[in-house]
N, C-alpha and C. Protein backbone atom coordinates (compact mmCIF):
# COMPACT_ATOMS: atom_id res chain seq x y z
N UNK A 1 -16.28 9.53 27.13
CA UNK A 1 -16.54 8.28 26.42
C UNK A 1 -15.24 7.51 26.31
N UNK A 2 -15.31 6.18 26.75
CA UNK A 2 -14.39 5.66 26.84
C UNK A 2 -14.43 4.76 25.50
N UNK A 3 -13.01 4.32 24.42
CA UNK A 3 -12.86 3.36 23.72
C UNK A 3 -11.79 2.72 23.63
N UNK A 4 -11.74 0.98 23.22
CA UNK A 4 -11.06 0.74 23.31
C UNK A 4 -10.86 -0.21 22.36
N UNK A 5 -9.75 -0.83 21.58
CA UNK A 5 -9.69 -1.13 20.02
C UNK A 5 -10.11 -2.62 20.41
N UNK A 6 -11.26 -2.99 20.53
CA UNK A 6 -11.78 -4.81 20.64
C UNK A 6 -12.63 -5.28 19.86
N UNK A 7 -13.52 -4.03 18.74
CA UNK A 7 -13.75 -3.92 17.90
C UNK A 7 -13.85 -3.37 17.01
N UNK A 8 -12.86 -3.03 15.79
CA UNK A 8 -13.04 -2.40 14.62
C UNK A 8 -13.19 -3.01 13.58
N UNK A 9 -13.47 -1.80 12.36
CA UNK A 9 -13.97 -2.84 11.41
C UNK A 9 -13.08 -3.39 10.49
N UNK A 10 -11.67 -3.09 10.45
CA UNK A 10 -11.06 -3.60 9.77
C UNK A 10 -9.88 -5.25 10.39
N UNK A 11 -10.25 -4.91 11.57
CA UNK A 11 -9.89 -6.33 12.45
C UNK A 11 -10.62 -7.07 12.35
N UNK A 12 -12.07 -6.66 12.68
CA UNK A 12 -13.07 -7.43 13.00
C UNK A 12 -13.30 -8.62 11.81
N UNK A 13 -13.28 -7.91 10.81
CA UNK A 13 -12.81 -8.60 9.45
C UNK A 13 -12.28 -9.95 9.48
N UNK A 14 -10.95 -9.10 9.85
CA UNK A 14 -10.33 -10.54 9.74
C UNK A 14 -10.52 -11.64 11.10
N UNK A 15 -10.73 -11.53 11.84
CA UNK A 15 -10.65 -12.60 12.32
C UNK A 15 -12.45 -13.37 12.17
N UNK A 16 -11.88 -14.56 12.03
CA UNK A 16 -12.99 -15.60 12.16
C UNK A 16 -14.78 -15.57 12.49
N UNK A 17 -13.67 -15.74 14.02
CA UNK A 17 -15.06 -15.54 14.80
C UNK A 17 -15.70 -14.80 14.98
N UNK A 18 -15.48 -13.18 14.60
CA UNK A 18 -15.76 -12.45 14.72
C UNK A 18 -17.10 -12.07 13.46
N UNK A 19 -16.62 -13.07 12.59
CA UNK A 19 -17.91 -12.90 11.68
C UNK A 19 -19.20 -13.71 12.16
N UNK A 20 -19.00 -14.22 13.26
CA UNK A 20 -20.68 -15.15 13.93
C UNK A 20 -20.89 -15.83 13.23
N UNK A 21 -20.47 -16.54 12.40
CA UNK A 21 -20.85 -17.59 10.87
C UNK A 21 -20.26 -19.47 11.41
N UNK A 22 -19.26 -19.21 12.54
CA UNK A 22 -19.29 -21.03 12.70
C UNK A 22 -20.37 -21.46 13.37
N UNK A 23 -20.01 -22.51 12.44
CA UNK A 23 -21.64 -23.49 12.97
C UNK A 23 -23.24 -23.06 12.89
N UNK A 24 -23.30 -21.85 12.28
CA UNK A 24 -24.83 -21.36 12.26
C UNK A 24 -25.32 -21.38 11.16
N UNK A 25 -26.87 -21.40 11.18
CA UNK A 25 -27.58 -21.50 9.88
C UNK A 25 -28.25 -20.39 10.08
N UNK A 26 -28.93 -20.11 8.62
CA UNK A 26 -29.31 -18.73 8.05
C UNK A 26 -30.52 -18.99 7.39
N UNK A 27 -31.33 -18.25 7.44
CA UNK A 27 -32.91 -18.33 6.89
C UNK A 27 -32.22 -17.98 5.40
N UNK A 28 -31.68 -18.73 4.63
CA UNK A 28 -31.44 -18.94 3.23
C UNK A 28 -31.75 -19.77 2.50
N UNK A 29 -31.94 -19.66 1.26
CA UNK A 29 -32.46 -20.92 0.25
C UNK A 29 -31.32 -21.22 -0.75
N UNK A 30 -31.24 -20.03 -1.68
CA UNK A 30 -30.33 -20.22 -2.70
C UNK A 30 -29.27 -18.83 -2.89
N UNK A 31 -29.26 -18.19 -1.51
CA UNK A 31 -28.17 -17.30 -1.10
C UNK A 31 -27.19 -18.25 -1.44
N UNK A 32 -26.35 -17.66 -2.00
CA UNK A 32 -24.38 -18.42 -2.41
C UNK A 32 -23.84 -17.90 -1.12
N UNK A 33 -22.77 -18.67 -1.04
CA UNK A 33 -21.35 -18.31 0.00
C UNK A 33 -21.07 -16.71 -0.28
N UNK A 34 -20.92 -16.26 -1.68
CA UNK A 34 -20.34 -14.98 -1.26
C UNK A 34 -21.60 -13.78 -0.61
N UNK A 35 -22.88 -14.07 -1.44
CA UNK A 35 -23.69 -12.96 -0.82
C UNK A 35 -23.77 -13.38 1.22
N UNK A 36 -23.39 -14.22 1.75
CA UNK A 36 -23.80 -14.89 3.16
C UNK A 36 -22.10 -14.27 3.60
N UNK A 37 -21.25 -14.24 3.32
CA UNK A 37 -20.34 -13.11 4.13
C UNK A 37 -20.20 -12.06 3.78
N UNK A 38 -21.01 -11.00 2.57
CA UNK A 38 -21.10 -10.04 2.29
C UNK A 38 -22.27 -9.69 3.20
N UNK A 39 -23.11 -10.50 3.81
CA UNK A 39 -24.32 -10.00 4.88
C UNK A 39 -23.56 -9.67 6.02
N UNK A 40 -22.70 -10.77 6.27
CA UNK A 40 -22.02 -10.94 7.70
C UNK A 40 -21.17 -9.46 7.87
N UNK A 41 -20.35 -9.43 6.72
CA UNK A 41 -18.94 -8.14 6.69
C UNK A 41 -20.39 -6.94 6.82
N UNK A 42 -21.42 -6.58 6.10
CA UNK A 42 -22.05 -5.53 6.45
C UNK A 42 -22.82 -5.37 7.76
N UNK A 43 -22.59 -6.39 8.49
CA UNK A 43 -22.91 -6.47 10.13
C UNK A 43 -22.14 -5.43 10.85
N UNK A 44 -20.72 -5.72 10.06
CA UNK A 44 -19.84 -4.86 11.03
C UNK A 44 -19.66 -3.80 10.43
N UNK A 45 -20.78 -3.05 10.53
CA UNK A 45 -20.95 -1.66 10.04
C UNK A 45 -19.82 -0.32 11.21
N UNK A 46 -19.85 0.58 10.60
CA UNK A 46 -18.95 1.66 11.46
C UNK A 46 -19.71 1.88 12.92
N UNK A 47 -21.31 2.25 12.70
CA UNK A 47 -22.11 2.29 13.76
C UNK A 47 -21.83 1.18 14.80
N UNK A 48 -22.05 0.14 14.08
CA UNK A 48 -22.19 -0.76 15.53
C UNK A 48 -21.00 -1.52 15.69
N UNK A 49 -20.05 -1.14 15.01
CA UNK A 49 -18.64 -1.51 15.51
C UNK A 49 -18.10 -0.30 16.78
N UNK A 50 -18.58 0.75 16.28
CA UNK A 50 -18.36 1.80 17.29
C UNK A 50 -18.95 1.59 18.42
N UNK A 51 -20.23 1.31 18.25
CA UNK A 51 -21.47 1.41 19.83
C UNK A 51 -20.73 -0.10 20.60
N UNK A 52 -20.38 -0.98 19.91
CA UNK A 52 -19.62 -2.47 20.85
C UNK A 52 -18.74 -1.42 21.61
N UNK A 53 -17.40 -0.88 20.76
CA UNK A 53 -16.36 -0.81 21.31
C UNK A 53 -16.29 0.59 22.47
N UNK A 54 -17.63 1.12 22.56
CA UNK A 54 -17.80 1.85 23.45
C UNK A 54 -18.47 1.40 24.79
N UNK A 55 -19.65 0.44 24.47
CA UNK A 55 -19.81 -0.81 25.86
C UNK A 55 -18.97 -1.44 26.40
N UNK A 56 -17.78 -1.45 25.62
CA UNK A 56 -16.54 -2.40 25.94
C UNK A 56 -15.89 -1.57 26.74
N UNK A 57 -15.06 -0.27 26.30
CA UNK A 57 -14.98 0.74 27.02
C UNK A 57 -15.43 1.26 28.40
N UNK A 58 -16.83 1.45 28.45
CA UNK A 58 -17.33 1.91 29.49
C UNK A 58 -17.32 0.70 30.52
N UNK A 59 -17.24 -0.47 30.34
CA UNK A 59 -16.96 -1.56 31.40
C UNK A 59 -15.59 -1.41 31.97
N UNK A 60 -14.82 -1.29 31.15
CA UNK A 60 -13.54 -1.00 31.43
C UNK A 60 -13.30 0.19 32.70
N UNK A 61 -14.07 1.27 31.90
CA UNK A 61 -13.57 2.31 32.90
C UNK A 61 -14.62 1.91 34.47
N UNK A 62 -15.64 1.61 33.96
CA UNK A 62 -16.33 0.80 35.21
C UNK A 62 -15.80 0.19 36.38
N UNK A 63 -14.71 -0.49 36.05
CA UNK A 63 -13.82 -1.08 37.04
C UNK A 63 -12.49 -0.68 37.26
N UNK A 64 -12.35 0.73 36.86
CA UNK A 64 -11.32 1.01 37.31
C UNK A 64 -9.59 0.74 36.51
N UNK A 65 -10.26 0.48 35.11
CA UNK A 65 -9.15 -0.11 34.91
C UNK A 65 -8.03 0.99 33.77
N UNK A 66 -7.23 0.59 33.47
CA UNK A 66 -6.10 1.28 32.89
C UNK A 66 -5.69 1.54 31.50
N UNK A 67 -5.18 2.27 31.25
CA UNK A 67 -4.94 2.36 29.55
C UNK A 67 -3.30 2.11 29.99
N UNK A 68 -3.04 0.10 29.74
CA UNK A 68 -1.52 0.37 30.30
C UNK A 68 -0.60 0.32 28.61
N UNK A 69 0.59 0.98 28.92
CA UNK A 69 1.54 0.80 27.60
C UNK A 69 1.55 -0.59 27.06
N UNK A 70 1.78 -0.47 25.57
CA UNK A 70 1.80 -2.07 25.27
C UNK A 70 3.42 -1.88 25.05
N UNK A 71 3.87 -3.19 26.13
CA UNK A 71 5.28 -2.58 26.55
C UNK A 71 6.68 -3.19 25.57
N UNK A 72 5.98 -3.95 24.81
CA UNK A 72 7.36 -4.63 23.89
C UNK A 72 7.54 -3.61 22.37
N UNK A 73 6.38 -2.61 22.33
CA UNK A 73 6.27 -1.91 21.29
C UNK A 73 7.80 -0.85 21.13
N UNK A 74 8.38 -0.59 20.06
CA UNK A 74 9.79 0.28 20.11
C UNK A 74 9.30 1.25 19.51
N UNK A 75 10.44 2.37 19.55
CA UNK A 75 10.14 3.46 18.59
C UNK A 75 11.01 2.98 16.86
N UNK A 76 9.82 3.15 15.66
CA UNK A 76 10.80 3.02 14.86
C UNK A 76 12.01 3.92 14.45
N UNK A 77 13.04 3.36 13.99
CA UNK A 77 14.45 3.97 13.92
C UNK A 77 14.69 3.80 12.00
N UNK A 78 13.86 2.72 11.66
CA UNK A 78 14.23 2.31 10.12
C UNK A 78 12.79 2.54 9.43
N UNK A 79 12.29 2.39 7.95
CA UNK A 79 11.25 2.08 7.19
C UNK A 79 11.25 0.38 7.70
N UNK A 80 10.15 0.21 7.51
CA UNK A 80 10.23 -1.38 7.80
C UNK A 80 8.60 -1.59 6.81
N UNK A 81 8.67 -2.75 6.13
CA UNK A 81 6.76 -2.68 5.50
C UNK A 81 6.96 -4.61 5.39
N UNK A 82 5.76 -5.27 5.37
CA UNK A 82 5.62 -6.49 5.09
C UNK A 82 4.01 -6.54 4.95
N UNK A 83 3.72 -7.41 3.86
CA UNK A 83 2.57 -8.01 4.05
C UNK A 83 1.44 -9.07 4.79
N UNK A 84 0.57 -8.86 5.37
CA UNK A 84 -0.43 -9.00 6.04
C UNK A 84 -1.55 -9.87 5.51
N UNK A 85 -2.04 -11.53 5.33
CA UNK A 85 -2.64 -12.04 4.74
C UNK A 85 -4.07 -12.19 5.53
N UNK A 86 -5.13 -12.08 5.64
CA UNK A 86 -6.23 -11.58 6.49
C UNK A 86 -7.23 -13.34 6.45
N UNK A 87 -6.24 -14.01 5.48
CA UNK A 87 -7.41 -15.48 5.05
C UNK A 87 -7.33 -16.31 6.39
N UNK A 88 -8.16 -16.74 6.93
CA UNK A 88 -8.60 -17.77 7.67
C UNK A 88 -9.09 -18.95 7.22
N UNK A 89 -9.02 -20.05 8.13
CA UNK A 89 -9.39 -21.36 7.80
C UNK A 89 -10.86 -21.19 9.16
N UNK A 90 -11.61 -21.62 8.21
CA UNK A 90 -13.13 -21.98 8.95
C UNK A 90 -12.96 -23.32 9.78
N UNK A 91 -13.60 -22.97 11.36
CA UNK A 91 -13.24 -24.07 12.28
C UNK A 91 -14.15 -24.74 12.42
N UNK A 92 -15.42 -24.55 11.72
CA UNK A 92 -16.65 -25.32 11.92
C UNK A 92 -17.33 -25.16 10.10
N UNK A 93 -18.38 -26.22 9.92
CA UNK A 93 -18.82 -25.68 8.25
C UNK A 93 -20.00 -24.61 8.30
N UNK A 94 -20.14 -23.81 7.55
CA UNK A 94 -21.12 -22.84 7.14
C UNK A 94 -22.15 -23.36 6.26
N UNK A 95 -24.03 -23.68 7.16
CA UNK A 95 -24.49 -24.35 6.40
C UNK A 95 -25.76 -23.07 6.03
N UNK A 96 -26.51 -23.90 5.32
CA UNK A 96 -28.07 -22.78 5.16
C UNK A 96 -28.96 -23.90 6.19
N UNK A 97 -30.60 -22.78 5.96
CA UNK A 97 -31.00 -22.92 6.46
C UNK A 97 -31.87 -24.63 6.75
N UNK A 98 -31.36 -25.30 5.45
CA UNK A 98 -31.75 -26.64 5.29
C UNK A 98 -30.26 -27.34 5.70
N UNK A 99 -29.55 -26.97 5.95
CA UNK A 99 -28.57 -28.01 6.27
C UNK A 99 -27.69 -28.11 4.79
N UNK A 100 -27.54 -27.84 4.53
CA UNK A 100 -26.59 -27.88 3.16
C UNK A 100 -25.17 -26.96 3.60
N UNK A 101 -24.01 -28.06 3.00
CA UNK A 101 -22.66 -26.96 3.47
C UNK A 101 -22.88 -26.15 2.08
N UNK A 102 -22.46 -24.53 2.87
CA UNK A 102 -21.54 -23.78 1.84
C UNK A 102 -20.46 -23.61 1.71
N UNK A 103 -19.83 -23.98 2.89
CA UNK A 103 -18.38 -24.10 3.13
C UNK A 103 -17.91 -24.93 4.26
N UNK A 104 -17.04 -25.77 3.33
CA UNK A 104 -16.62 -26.61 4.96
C UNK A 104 -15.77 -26.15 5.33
N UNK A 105 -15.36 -26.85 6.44
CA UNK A 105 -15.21 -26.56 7.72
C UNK A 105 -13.43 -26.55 7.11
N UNK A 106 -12.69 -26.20 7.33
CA UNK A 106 -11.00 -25.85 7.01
C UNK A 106 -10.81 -25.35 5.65
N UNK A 107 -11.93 -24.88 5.13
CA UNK A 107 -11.78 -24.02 3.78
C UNK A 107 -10.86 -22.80 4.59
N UNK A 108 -9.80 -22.15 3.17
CA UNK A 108 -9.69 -21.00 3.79
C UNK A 108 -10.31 -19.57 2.95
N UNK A 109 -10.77 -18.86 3.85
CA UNK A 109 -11.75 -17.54 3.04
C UNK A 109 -10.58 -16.55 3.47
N UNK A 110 -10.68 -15.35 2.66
CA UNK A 110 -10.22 -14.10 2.74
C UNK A 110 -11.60 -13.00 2.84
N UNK A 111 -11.58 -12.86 4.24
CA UNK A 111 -12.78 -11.81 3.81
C UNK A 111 -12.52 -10.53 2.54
N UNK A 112 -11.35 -9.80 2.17
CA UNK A 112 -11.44 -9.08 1.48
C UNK A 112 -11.67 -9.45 0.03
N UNK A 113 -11.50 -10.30 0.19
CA UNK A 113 -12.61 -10.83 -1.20
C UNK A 113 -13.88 -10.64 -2.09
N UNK A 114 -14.80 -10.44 -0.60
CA UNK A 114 -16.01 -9.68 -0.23
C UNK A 114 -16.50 -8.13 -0.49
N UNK A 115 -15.14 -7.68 0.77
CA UNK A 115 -15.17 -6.69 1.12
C UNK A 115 -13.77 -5.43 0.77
N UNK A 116 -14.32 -3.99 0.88
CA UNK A 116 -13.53 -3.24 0.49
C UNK A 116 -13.45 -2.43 1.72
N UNK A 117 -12.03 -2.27 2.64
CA UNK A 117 -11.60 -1.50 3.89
C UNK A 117 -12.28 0.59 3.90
N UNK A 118 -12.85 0.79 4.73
CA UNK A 118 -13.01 2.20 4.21
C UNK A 118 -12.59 3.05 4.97
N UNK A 119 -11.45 2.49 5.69
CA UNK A 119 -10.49 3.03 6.23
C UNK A 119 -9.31 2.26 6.53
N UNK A 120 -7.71 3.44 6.64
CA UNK A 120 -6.58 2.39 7.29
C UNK A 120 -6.73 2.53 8.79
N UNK A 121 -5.35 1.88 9.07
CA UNK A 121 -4.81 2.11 11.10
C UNK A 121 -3.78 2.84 11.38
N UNK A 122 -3.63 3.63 12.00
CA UNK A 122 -2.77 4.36 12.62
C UNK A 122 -2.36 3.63 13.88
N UNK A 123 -1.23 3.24 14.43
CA UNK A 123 -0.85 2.63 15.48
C UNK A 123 0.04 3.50 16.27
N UNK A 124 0.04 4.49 17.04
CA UNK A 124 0.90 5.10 17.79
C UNK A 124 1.02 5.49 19.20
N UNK A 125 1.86 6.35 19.69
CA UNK A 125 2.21 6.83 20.69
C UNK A 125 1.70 7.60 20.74
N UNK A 126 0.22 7.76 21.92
CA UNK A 126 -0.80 9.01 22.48
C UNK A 126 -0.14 9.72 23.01
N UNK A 127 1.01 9.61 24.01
CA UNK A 127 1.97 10.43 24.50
C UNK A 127 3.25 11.45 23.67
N UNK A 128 3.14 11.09 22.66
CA UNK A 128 4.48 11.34 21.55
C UNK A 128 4.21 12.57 21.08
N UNK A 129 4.01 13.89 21.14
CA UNK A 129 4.01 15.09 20.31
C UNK A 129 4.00 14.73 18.89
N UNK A 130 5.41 14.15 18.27
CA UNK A 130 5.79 14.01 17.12
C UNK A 130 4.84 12.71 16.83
N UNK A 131 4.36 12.24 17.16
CA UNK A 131 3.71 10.93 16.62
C UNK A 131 2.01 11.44 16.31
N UNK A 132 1.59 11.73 17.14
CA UNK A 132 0.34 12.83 17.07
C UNK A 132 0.45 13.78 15.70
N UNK A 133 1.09 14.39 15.87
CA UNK A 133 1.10 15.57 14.30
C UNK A 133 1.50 14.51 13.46
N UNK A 134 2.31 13.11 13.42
CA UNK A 134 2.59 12.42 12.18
C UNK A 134 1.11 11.89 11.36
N UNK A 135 0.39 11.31 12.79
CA UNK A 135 -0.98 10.93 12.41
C UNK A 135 -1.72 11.88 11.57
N UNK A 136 -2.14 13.11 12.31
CA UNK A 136 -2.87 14.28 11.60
C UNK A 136 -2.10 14.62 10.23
N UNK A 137 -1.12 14.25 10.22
CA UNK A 137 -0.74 14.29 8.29
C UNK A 137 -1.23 13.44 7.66
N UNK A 138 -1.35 12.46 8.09
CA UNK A 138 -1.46 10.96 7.04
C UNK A 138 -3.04 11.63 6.16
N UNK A 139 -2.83 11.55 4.55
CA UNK A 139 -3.55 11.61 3.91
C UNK A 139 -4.46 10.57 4.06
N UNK A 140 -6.24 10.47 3.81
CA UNK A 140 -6.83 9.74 3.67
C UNK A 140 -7.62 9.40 4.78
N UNK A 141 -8.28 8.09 5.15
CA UNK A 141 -8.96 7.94 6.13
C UNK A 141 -8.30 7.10 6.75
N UNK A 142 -8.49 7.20 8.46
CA UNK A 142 -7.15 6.36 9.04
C UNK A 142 -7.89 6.11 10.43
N UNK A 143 -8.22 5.03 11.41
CA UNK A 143 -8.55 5.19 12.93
C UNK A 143 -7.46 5.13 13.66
N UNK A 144 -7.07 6.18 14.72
CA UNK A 144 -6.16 6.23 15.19
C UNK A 144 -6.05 5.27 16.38
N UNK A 145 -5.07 4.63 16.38
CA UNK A 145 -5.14 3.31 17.88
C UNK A 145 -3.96 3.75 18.85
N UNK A 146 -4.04 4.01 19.84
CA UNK A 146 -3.02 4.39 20.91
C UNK A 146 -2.39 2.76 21.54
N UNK A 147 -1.06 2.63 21.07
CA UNK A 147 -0.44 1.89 22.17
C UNK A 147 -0.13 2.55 23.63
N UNK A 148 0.15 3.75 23.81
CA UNK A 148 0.37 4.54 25.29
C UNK A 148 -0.40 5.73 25.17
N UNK A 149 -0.62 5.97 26.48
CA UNK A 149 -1.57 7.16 26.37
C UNK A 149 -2.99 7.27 26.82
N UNK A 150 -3.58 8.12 27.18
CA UNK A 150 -4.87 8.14 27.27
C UNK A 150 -5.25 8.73 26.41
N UNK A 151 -6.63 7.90 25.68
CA UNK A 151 -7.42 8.35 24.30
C UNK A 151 -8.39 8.73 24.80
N UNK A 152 -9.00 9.03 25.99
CA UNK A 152 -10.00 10.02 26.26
C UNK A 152 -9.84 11.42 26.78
N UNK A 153 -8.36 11.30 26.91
CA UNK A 153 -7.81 12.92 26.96
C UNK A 153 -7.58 13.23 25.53
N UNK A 154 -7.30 12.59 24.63
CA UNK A 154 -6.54 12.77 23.31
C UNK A 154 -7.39 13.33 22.34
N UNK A 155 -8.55 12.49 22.64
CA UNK A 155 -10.53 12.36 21.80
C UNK A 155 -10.60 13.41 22.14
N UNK A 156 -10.81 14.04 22.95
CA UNK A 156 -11.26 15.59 23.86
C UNK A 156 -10.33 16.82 23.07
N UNK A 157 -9.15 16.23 23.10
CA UNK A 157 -8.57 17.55 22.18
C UNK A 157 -8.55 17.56 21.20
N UNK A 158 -8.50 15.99 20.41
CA UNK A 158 -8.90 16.06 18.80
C UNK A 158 -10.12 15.85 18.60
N UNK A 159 -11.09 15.90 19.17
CA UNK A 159 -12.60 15.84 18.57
C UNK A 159 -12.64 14.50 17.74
N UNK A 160 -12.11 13.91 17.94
CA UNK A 160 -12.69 12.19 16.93
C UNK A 160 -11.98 11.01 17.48
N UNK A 161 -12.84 10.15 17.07
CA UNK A 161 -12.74 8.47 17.47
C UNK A 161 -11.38 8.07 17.61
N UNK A 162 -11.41 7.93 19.19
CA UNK A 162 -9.41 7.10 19.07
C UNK A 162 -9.49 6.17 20.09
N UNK A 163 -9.29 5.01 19.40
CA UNK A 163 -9.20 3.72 19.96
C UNK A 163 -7.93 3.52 21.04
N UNK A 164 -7.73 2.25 21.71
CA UNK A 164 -6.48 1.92 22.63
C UNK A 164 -6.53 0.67 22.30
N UNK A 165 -5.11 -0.30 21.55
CA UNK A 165 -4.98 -1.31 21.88
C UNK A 165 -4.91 -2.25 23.25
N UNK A 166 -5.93 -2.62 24.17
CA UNK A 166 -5.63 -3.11 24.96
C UNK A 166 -4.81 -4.15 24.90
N UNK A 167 -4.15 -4.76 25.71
CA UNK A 167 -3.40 -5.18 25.87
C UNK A 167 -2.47 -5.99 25.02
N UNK A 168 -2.58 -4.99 24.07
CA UNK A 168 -1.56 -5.24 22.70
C UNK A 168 -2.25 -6.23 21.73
N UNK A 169 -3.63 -6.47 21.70
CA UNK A 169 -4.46 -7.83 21.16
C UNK A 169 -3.96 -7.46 19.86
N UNK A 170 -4.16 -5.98 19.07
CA UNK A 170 -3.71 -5.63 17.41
C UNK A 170 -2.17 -6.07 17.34
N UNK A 171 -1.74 -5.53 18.09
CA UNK A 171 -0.13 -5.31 17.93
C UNK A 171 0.06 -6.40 17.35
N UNK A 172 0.07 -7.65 18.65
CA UNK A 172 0.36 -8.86 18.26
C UNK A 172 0.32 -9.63 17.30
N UNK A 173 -1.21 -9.18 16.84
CA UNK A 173 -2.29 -9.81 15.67
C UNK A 173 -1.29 -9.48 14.92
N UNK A 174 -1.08 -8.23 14.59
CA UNK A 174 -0.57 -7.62 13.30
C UNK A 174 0.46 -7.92 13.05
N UNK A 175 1.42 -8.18 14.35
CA UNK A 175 3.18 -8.46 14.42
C UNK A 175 3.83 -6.91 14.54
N UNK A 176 3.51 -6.19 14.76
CA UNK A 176 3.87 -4.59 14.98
C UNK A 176 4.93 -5.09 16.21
N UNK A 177 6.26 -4.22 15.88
CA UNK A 177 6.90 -3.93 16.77
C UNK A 177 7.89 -2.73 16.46
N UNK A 178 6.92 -1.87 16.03
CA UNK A 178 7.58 -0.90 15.95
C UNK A 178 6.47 0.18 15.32
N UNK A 179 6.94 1.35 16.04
CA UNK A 179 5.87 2.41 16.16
C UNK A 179 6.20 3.66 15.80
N UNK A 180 5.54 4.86 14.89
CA UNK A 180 4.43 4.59 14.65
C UNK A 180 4.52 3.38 13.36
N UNK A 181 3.17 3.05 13.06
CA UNK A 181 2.57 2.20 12.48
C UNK A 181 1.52 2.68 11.32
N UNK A 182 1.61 2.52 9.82
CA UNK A 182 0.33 2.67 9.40
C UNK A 182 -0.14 1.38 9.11
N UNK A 183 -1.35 1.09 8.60
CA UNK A 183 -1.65 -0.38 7.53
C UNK A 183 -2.95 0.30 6.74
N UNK A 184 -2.52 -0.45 5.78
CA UNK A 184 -3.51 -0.30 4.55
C UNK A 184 -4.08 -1.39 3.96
N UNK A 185 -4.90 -1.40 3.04
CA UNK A 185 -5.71 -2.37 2.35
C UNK A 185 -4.65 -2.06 0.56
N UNK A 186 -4.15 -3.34 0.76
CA UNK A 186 -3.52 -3.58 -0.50
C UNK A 186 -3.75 -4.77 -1.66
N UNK A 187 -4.52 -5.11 -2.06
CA UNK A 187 -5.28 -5.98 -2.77
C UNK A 187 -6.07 -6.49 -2.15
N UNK A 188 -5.61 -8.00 -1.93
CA UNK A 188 -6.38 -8.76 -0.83
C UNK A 188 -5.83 -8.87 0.65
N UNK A 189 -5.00 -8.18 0.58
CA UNK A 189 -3.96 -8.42 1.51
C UNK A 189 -3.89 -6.82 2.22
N UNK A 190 -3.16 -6.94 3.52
CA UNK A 190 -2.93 -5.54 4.42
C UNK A 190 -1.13 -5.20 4.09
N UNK A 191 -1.18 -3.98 3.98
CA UNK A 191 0.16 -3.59 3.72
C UNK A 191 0.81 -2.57 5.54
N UNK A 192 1.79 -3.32 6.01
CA UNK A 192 1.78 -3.12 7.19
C UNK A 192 3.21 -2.29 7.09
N UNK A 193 3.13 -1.19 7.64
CA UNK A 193 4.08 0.11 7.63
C UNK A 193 4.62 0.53 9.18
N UNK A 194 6.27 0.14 8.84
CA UNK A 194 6.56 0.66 10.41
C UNK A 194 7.91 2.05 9.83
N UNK A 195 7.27 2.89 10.51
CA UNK A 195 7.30 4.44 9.24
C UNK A 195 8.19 5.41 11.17
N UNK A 196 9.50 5.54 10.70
CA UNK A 196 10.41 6.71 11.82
C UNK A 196 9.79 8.15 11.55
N UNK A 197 10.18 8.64 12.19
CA UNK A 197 9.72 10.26 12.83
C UNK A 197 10.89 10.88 11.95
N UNK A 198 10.35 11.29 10.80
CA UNK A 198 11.90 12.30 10.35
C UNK A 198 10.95 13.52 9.88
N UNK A 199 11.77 14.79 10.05
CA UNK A 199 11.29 16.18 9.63
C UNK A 199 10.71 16.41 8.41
N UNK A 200 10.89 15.26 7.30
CA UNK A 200 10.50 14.94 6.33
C UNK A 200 8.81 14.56 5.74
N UNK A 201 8.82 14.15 6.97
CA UNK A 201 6.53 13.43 7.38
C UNK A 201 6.00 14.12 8.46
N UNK A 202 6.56 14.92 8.88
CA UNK A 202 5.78 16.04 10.05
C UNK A 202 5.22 17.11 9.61
């Protein structure tokens, strides 16, 4: 089984479009704005965030294609942490099913407003010994995302879900440049962790 990180649920989140909500109307009457992206955020359930990012996957390997390094990524050498604001500005308005805005169009929403993350990210090196056992420590719930490496050799020896940033789409998103990586859900906001390899977290 091939996967690859183009949809999860804590990305998926944040970005926009990804909630299917510009420009569409909704068999609603007197649904409010918040219950109409609390429908949307429970769209992107674990199930069918998983079953996408495995169609996505299997096209991939379909053609032959590669799990290549995301190559500007470093190893971290320092602690490094900054915050992560997930709010978007709406590029179209959100109406009901009569035409009424609930939100116009350059409002900005924070989906976590809504919603509560029920898991963090792990961002690392599939190839790294030491980065691998750093992951399997991290207390809590975490999806592991490979910048290098193959995650269908990795899945096979760890028995669970491990994504691949293709072509660095998270990294970027996130501003990661430096690996490993955790992020968390810290209020409304993502708390973004660029965490070194010391004998200390292994």
């Amino acid at each position: 089984m091939v996967l690859t990180l183009i949809a999860i649920t804590s990305t998926s989140l944040i970005e926009a479009k990804d909630f299917g909500i510009q420009g569409q109307t909704f068999p609603i009457k007197e649904q409010n704005l918040k219950n109409v992206l609390q429908a949307k955020a429970e769209h992107l359930s674990q199930d069918g965030v998983e079953k996408r990012a495995r169609r996505l996957g299997e096209k991939i390997q379909e053609k032959g294609g590669l799990f290549k390094k995301v190559s500007w990524i470093k190893e971290a050498t320092h602690y490094s942490s900054f915050f992560y604001d997930p709010s978007t500005s709406l590029e179209e308005d959100i109406v009901d099913a009569e035409g009424r805005v609930l939100c116009a169009k350059g409002s900005k929403i924070n989906p976590l407003d809504h919603v509560t993350l029920d898991s963090g990210l792990l961002f690392f090196d599939g190839e790294n010994p030491k980065h691998i056992k750093w992951a399997e420590r991290q207390e809590g719930e975490f999806k592991w995302i490979l910048t290098n490496g193959n995650p269908l050799k990795l899945q096979e020896e760890k028995a669970r879900l491990i994504f691949f940033d293709q072509g660095g789409f998270y990294s970027r998103k996130f501003q990661i440049k430096k690996i490993p990586c955790r992020i968390t859900q810290a209020g409304k906001g993502l708390l973004v962790e660029e965490i070194p390899i010391k004998e200390g977290n292994l």
